[in-house]
C-alpha atoms as a PDB file:
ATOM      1  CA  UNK A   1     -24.962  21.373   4.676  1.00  0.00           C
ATOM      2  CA  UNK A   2     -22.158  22.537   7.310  1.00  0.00           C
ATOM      3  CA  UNK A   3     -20.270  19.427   6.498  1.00  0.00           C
ATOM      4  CA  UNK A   4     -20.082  21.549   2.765  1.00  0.00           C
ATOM      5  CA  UNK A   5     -18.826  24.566   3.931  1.00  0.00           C
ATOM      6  CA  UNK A   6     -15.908  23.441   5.844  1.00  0.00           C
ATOM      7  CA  UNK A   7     -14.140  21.034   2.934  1.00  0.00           C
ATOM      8  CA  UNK A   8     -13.345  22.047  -0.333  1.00  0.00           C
ATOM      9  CA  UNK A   9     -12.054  20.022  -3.406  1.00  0.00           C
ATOM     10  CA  UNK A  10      -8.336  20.572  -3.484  1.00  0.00           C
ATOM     11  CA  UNK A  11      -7.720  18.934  -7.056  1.00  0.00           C
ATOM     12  CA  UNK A  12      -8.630  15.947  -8.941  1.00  0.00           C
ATOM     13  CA  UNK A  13      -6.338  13.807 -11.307  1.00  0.00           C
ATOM     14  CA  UNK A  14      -8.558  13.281 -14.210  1.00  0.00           C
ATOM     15  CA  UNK A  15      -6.975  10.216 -15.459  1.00  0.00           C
ATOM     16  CA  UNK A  16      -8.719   8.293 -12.449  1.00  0.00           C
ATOM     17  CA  UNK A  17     -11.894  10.049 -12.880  1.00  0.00           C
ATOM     18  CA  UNK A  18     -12.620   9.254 -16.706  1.00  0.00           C
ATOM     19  CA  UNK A  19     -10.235   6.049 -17.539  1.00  0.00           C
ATOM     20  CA  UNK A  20     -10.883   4.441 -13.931  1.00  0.00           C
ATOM     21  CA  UNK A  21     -14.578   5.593 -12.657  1.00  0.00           C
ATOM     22  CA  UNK A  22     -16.270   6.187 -15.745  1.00  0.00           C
ATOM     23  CA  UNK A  23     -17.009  10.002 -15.046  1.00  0.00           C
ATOM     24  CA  UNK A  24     -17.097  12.982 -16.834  1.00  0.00           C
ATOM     25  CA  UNK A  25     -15.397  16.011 -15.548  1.00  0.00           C
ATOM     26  CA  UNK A  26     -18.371  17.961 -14.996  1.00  0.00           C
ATOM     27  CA  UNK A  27     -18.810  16.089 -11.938  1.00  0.00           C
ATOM     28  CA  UNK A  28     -16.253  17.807  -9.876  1.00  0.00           C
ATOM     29  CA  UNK A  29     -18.976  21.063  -9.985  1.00  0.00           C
ATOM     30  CA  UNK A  30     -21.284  19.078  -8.358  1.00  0.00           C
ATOM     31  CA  UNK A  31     -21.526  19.641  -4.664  1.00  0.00           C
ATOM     32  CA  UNK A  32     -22.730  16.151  -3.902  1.00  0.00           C
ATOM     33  CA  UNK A  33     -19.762  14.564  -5.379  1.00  0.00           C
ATOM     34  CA  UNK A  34     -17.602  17.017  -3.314  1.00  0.00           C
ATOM     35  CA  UNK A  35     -19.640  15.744  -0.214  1.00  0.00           C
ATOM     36  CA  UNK A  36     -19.433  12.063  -1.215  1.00  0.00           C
ATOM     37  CA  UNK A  37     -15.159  12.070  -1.643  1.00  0.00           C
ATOM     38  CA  UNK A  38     -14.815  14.494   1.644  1.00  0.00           C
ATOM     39  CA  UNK A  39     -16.767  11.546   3.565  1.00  0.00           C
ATOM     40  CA  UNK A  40     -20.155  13.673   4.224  1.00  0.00           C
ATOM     41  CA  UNK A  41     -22.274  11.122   2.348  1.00  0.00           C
ATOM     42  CA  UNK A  42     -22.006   7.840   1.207  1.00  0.00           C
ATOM     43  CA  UNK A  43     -22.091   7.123  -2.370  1.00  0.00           C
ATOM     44  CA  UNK A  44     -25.230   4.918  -4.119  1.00  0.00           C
ATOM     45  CA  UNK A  45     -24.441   1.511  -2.774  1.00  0.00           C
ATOM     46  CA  UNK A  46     -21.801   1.687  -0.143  1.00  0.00           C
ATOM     47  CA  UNK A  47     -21.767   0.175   2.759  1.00  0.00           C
ATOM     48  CA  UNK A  48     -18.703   1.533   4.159  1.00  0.00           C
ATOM     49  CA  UNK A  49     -16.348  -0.808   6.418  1.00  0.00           C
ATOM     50  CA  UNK A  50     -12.814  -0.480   8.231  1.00  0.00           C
ATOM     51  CA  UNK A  51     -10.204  -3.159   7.449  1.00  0.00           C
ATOM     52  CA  UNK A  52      -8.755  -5.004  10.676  1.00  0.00           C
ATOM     53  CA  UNK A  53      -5.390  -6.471  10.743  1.00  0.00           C
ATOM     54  CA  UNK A  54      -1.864  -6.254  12.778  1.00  0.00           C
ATOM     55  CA  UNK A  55       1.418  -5.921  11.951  1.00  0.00           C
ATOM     56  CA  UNK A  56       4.861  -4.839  12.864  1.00  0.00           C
ATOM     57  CA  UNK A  57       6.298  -1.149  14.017  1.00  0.00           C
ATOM     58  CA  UNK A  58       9.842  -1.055  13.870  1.00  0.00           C
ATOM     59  CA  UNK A  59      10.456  -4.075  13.649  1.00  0.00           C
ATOM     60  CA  UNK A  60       8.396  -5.390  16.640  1.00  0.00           C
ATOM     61  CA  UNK A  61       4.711  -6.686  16.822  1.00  0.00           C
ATOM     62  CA  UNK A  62       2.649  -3.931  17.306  1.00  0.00           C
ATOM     63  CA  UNK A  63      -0.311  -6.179  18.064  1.00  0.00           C
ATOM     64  CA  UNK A  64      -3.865  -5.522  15.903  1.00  0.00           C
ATOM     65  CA  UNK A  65      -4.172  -1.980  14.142  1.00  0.00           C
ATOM     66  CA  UNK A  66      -6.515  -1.802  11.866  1.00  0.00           C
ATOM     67  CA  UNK A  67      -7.405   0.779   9.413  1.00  0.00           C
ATOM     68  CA  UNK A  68      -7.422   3.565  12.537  1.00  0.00           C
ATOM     69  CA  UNK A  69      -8.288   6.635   9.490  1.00  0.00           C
ATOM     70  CA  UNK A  70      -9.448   5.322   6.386  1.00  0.00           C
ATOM     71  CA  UNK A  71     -13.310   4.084   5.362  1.00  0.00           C
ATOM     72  CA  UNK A  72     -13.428   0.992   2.552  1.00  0.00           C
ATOM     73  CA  UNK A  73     -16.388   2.504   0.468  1.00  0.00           C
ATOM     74  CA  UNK A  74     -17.191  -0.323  -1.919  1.00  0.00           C
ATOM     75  CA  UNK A  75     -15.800  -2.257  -4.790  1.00  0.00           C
ATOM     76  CA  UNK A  76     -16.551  -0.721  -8.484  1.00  0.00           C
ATOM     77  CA  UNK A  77     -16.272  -2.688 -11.745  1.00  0.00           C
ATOM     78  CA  UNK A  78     -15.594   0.152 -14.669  1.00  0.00           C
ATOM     79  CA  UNK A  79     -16.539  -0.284 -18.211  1.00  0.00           C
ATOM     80  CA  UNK A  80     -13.224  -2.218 -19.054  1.00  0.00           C
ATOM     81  CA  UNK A  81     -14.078  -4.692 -16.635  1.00  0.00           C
ATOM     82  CA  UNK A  82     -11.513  -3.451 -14.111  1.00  0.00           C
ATOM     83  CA  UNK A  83     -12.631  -3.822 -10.266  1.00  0.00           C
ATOM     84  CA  UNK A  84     -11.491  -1.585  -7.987  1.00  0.00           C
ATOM     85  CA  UNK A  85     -11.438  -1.168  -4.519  1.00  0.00           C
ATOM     86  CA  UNK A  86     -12.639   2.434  -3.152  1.00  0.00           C
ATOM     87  CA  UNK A  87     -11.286   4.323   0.253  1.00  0.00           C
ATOM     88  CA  UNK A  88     -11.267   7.085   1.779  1.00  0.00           C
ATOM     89  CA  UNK A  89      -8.192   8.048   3.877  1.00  0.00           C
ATOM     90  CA  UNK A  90      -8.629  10.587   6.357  1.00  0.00           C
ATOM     91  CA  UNK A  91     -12.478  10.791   6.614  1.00  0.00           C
ATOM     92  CA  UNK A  92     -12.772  10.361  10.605  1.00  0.00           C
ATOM     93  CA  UNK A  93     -12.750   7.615  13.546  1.00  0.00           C
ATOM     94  CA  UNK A  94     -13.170   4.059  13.009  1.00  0.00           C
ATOM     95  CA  UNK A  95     -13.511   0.953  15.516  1.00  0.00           C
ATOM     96  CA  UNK A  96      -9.768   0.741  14.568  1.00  0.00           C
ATOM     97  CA  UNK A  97      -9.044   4.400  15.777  1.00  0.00           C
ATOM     98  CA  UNK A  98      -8.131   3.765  19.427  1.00  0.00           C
ATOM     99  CA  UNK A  99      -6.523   7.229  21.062  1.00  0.00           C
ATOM    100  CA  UNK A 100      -6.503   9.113  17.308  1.00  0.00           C
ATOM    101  CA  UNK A 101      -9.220  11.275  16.069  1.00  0.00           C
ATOM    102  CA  UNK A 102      -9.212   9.454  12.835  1.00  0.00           C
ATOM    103  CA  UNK A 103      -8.469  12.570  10.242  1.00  0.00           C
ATOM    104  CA  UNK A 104      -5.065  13.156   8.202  1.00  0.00           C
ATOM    105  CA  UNK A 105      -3.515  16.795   7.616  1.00  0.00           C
ATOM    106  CA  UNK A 106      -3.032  18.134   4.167  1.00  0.00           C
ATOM    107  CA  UNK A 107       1.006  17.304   4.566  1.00  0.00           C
ATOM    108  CA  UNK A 108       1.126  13.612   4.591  1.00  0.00           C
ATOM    109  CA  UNK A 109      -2.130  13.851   2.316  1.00  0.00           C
ATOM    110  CA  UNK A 110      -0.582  15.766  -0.736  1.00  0.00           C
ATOM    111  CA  UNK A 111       2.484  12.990  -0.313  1.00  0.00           C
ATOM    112  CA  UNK A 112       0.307  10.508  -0.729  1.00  0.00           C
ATOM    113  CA  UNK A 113      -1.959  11.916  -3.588  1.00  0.00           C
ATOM    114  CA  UNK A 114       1.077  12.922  -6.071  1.00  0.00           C
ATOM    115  CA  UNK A 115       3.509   9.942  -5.319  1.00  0.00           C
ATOM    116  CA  UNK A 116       0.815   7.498  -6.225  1.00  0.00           C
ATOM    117  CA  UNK A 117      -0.039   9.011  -9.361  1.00  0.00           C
ATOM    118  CA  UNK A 118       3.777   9.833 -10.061  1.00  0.00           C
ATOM    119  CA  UNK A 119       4.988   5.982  -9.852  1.00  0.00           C
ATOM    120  CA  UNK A 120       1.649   5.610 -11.839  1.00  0.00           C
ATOM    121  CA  UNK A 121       3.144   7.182 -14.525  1.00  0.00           C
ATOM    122  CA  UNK A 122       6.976   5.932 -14.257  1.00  0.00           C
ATOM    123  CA  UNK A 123       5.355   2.457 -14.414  1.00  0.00           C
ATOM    124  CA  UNK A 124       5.324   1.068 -10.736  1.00  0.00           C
ATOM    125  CA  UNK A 125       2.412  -0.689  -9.825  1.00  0.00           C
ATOM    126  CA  UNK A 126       0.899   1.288  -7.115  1.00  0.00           C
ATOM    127  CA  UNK A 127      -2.235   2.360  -5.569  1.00  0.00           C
ATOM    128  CA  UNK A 128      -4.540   5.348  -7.335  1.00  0.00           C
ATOM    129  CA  UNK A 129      -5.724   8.744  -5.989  1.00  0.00           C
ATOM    130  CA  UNK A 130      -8.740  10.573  -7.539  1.00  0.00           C
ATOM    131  CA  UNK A 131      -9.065  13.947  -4.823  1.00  0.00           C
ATOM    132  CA  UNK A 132      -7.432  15.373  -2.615  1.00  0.00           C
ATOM    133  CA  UNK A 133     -10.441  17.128  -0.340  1.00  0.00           C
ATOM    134  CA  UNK A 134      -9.063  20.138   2.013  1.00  0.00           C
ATOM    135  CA  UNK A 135     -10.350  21.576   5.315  1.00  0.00           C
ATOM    136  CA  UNK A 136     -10.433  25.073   7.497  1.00  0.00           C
ATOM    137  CA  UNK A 137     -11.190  22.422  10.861  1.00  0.00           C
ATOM    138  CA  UNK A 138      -7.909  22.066  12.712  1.00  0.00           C
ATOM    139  CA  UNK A 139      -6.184  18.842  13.564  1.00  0.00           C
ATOM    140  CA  UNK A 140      -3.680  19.042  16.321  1.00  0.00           C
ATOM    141  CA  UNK A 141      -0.336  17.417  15.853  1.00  0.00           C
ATOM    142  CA  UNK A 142       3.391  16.417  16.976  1.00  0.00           C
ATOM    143  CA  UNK A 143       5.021  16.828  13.429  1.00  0.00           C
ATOM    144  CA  UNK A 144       8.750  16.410  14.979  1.00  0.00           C
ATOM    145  CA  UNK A 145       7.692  13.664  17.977  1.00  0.00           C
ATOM    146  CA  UNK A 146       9.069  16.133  20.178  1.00  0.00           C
ATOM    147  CA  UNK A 147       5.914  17.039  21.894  1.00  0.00           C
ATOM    148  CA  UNK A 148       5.595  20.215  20.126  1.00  0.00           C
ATOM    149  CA  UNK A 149       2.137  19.878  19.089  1.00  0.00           C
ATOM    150  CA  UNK A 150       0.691  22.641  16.323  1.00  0.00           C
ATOM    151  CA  UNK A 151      -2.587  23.231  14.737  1.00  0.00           C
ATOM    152  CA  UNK A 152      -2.719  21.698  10.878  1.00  0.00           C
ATOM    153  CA  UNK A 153      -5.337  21.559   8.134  1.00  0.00           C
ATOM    154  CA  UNK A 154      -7.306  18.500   7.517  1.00  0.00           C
ATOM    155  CA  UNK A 155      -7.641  16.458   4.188  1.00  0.00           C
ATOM    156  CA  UNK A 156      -9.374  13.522   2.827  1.00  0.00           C
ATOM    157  CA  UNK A 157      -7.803  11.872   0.163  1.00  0.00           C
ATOM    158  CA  UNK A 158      -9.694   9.554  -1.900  1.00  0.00           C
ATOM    159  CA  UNK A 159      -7.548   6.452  -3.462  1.00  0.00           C
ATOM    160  CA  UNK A 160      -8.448   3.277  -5.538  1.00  0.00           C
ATOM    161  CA  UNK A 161      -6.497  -0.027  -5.570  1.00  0.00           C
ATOM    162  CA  UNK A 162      -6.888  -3.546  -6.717  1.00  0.00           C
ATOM    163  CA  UNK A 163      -7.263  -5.055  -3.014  1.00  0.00           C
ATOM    164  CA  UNK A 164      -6.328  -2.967   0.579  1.00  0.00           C
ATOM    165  CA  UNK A 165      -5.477  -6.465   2.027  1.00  0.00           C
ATOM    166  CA  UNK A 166      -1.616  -6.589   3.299  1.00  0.00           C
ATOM    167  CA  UNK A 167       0.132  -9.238   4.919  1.00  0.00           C
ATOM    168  CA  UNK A 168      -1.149  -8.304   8.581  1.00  0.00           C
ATOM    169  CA  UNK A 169      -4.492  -9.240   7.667  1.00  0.00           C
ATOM    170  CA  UNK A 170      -3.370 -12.739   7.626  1.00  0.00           C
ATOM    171  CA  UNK A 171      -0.722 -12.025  10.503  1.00  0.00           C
ATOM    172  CA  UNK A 172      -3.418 -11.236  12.806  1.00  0.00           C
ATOM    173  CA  UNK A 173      -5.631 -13.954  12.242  1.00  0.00           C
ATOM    174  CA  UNK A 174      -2.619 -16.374  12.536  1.00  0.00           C
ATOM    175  CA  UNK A 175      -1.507 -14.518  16.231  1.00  0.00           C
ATOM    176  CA  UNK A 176      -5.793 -14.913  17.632  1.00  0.00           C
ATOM    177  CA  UNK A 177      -5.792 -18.468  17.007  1.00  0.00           C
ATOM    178  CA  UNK A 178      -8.409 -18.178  14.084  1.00  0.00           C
ATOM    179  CA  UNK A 179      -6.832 -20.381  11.562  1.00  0.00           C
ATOM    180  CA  UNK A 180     -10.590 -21.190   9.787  1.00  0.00           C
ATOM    181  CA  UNK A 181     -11.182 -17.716   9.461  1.00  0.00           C
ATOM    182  CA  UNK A 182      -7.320 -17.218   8.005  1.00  0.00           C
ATOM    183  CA  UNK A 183      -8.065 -20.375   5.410  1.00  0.00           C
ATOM    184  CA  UNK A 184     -10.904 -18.563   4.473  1.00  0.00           C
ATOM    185  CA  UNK A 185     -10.087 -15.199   3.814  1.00  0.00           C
ATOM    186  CA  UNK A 186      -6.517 -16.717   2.090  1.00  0.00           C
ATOM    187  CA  UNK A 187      -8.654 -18.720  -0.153  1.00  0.00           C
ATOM    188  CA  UNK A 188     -10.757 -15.551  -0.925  1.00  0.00           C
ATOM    189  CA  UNK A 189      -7.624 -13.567  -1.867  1.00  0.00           C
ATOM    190  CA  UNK A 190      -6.214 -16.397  -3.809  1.00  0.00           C
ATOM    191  CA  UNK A 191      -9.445 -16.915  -5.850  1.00  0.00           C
ATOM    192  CA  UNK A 192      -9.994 -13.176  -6.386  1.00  0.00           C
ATOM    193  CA  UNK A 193      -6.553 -11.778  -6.864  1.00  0.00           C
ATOM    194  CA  UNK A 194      -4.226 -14.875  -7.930  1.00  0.00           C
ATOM    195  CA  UNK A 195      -6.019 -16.363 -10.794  1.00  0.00           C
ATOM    196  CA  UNK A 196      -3.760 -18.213 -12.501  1.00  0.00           C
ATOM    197  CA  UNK A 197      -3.601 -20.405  -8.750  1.00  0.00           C
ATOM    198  CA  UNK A 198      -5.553 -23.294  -9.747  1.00  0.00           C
ATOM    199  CA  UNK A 199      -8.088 -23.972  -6.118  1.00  0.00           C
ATOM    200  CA  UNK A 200      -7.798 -26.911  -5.865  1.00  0.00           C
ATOM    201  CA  UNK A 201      -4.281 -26.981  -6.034  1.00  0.00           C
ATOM    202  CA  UNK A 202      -2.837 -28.870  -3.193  1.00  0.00           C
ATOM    203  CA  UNK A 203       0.267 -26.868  -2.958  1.00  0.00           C
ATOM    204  CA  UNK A 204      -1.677 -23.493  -3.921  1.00  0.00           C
ATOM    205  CA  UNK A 205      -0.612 -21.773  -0.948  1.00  0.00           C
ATOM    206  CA  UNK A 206       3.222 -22.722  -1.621  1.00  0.00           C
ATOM    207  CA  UNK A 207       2.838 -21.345  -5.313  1.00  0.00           C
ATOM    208  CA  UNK A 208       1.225 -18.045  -3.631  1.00  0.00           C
ATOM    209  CA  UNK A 209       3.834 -17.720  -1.062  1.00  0.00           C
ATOM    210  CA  UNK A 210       6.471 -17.737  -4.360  1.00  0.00           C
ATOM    211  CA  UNK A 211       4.120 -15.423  -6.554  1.00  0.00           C
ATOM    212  CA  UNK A 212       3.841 -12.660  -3.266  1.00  0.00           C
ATOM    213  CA  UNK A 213       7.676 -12.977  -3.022  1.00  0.00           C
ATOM    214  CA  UNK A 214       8.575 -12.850  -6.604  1.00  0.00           C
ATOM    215  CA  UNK A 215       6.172  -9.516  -7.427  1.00  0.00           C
ATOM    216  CA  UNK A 216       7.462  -8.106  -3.763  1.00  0.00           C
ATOM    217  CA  UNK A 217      11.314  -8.230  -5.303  1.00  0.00           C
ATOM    218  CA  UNK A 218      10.454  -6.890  -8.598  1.00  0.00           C
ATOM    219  CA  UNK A 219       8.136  -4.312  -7.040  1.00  0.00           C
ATOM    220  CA  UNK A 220      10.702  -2.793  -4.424  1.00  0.00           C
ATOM    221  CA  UNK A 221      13.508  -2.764  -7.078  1.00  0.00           C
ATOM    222  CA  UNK A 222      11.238  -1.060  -9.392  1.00  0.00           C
ATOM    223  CA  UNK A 223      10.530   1.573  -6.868  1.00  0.00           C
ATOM    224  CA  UNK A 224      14.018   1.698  -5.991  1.00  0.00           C
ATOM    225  CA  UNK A 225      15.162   2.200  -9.737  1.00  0.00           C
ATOM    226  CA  UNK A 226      13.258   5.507  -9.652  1.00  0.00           C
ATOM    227  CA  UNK A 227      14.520   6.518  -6.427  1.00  0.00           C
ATOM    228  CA  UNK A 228      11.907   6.282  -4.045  1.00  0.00           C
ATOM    229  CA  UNK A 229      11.775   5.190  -0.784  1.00  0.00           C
ATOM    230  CA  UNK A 230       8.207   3.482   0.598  1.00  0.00           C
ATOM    231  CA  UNK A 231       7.747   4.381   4.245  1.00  0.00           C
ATOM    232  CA  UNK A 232      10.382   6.617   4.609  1.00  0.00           C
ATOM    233  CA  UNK A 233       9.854  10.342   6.114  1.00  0.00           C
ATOM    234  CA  UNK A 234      13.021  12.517   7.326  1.00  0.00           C
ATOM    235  CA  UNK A 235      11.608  12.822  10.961  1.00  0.00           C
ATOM    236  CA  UNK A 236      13.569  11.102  14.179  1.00  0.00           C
ATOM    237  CA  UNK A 237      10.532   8.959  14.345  1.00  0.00           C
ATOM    238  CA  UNK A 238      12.884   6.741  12.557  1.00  0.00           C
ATOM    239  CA  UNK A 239      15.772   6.765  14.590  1.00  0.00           C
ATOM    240  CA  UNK A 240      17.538   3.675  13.500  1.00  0.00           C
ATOM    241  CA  UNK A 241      16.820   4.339   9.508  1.00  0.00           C
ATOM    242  CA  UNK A 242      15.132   1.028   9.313  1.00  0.00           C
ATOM    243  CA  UNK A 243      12.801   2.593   6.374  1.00  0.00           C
ATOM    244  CA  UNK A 244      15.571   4.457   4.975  1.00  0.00           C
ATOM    245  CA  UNK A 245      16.435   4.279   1.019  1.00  0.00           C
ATOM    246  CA  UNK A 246      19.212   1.874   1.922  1.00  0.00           C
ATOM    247  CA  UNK A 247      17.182  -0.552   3.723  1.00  0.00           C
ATOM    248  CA  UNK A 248      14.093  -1.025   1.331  1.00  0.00           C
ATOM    249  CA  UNK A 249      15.254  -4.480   0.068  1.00  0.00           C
ATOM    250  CA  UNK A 250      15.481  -5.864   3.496  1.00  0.00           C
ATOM    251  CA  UNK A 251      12.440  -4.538   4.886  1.00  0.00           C
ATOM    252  CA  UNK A 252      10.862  -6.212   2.330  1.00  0.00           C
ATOM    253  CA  UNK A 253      12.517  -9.731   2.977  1.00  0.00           C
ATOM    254  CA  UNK A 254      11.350  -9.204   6.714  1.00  0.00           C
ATOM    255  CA  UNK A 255       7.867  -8.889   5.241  1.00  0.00           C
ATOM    256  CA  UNK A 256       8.150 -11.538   3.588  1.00  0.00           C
ATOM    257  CA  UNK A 257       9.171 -13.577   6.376  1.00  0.00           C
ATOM    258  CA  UNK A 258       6.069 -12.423   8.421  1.00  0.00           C
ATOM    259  CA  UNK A 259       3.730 -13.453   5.436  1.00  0.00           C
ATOM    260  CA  UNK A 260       5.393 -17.148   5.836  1.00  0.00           C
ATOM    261  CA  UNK A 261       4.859 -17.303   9.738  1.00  0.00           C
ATOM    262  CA  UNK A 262       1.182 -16.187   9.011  1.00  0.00           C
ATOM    263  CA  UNK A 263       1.147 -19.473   6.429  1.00  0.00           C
ATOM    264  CA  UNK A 264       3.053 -21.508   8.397  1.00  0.00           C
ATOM    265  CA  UNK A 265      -0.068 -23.173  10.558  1.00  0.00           C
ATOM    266  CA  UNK A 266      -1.400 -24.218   7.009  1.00  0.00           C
ATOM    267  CA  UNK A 267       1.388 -25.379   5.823  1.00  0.00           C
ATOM    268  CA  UNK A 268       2.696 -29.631   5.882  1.00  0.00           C
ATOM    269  CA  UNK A 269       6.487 -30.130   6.662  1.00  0.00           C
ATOM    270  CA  UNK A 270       7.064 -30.416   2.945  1.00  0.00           C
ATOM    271  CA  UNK A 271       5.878 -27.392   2.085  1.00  0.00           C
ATOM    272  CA  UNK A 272       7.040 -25.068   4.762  1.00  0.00           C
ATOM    273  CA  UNK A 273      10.482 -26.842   3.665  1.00  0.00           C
ATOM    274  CA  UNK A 274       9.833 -25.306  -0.273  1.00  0.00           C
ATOM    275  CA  UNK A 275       8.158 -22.208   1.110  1.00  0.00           C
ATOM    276  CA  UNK A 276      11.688 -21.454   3.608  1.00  0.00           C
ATOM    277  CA  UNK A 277      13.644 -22.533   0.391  1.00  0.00           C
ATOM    278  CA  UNK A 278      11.650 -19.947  -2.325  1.00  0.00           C
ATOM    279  CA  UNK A 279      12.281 -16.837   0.939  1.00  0.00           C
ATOM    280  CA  UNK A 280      16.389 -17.852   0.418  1.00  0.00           C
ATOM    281  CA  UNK A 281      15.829 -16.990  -3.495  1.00  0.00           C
ATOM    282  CA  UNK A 282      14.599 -13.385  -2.253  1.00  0.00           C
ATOM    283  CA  UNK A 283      17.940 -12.002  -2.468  1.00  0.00           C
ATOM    284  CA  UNK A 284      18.908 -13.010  -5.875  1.00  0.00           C
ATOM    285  CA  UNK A 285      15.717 -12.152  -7.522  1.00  0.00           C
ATOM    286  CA  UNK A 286      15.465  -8.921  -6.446  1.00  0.00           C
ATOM    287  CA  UNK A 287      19.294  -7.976  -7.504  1.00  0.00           C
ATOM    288  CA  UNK A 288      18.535  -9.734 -10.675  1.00  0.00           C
ATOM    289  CA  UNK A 289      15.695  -7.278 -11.335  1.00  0.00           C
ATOM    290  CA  UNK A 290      17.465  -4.156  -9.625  1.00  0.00           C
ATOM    291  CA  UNK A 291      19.988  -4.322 -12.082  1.00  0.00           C
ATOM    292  CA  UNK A 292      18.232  -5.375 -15.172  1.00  0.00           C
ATOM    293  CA  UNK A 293      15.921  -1.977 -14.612  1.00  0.00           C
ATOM    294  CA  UNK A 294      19.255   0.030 -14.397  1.00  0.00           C
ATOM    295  CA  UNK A 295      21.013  -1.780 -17.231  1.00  0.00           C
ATOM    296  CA  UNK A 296      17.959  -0.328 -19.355  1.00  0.00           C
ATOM    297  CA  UNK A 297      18.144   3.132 -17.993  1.00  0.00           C
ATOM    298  CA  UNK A 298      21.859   2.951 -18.722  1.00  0.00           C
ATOM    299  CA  UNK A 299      21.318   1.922 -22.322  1.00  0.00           C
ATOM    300  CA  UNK A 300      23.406  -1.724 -21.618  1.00  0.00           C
ATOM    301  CA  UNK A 301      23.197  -4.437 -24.016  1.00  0.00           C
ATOM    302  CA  UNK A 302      23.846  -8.003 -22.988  1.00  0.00           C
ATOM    303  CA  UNK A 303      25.248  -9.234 -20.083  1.00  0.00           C
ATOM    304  CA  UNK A 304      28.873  -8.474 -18.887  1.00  0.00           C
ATOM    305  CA  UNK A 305      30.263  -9.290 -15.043  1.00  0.00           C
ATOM    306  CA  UNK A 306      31.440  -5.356 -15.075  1.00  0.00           C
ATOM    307  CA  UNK A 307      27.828  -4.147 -15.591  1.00  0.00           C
ATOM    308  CA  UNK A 308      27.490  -4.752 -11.952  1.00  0.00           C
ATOM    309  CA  UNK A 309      30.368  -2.887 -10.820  1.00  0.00           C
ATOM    310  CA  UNK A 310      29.601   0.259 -13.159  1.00  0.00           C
ATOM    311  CA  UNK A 311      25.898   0.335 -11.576  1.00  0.00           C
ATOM    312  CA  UNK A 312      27.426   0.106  -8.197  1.00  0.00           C
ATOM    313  CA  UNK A 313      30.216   2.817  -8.971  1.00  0.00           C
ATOM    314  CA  UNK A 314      27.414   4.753 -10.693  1.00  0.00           C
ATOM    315  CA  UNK A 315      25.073   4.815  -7.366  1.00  0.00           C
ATOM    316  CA  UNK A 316      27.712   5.097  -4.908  1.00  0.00           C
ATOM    317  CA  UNK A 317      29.500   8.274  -7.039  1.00  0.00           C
ATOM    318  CA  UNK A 318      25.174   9.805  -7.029  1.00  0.00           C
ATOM    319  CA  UNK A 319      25.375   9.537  -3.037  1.00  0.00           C
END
């Protein structure tokens, strides 16, 4: 019962709660549900697990990560036969953890709670948040990298998407040497997420490689028609502004080109040939999209060489 006294539910967006998980409002009264979204108790069914992959920091390998402060709870199917992956971020040390105590302050918390649910509800495809879970127990931190460290408030947020895989958790499995266990777990995504990829599709993982990169372009220029930057925090921990506003579209190409070295062991000559020619089409596709989203804000009808330049005068003039 301690574990009660020391979080308390912050606020809960009750479009997740009724049109996602099926609940009724009353729940949030209930101290049980409180303890089951702060991480004090597990809800009917989990079997809670931490995701392992690696990935790049700034550009260079950073080696395997892992999810070092978040707890995959479960999978749910709701009533409109939606499934949704469950975690909690925040909620304490995993095996992935290494030097960190595993918790996330109520800062970088509250970011993460309303920006999901505001590109929600301007249209981008995004994760969901259902709580934000606050507590009196301090975390220490270095908010400025400067060695500076200060006491903070905890939080637990509690967030819902489609799948938590990424591209590092095929990078990693690539880097180890464990190419059955990447075939396996690529096949699994494919036949769970991609279901339009026929199986047994020779060339399935070519027509993946082109679906990842086509929804990566038209998700980072939807993002980017709205005006927000993924990744991106005014601190100097970013020296170099590689996550900057500016830079979105490229990070995203680099991405991409990880996700192709991950496939690339799985991959015949042929089809590393049409996977390296779909990555030079990255480019084009996502300008393509960029500016048909702003052609719509703008109210533009058809499709004039000058639309371009009055986008790019309009952008440059809002900087």
């Amino acid at each position: 019962m301690l574990f009660l006294h020391i979080f308390r539910l912050f606020c809960v967006f009750q479009d997740v709660l009724r049109n996602i998980l099926d609940l009724n409002e009353s729940v949030i009264q209930n101290e049980e549900f409180v303890c089951c979204v702060s991480g004090g108790k597990l809800f009917p069914g989990s079997v809670p697990l931490a995701h392992r992959y690696g990935g790049h920091q700034f550009g260079y390998w950073a080696g395997q990560l892992g999810d070092g402060r978040a707890h995959l709870l479960g999978e749910y199917t709701n009533r409109k036969g939606e499934r949704w992956e469950v975690q909690l971020k925040g909620s304490g040390k995993t095996p992935y953890s290494r030097s960190g105590d595993g918790r996330a302050v109520i800062r970088s918390s509250v970011r993460e709670f309303l920006c999901s649910e505001a590109m929600h509800f301007l249209g981008v495809p995004t994760s969901r948040a259902l709580s934000l879970v606050v507590s009196e127990e301090p975390v220490w931190r270095d908010p400025f990298y400067n060695g500076s460290v200060i006491k903070e408030r905890g939080a637990v947020v509690l967030r819902l998407a489609k799948s938590w895989f990424r591209i590092g958790s095929l990078e990693i499995l690539t880097r180890t040497g464990e190419l059955d266990v990447l075939r396996t777990l690529l096949d699994f995504v494919i036949k769970e997420h991609f279901k339009s990829i026929a199986t047994n599709d020779p060339d399935k993982y070519v027509v993946f490689f082109s679906r990842v990169l086509n929804e990566t372009a038209h998700l980072i220029a939807h993002w980017m028609s709205v005006g927000f930057a993924h990744d991106f925090v005014p601190n100097t921990s970013d020296d170099e502004g590689r996550y900057s506003i500016g830079a979105q579209a490229n990070v995203g190409l680099f991405n991409l080109q990880k996700l192709l070295e991950a496939l690339k062991p799985l991959l015949t000559s042929d089809q590393l040939s049409q996977s390296l020619q779909i990555l030079r089409e990255y480019p084009q596709i996502y300008h393509q999209r960029f500016h048909e989203l702003f052609k719509a804000k703008l109210g533009f009808l058809g499709n004039e060489e000058k639309d371009s330049y009055v986008i790019a005068f309009l952008l440059k003039t809002a900087e």
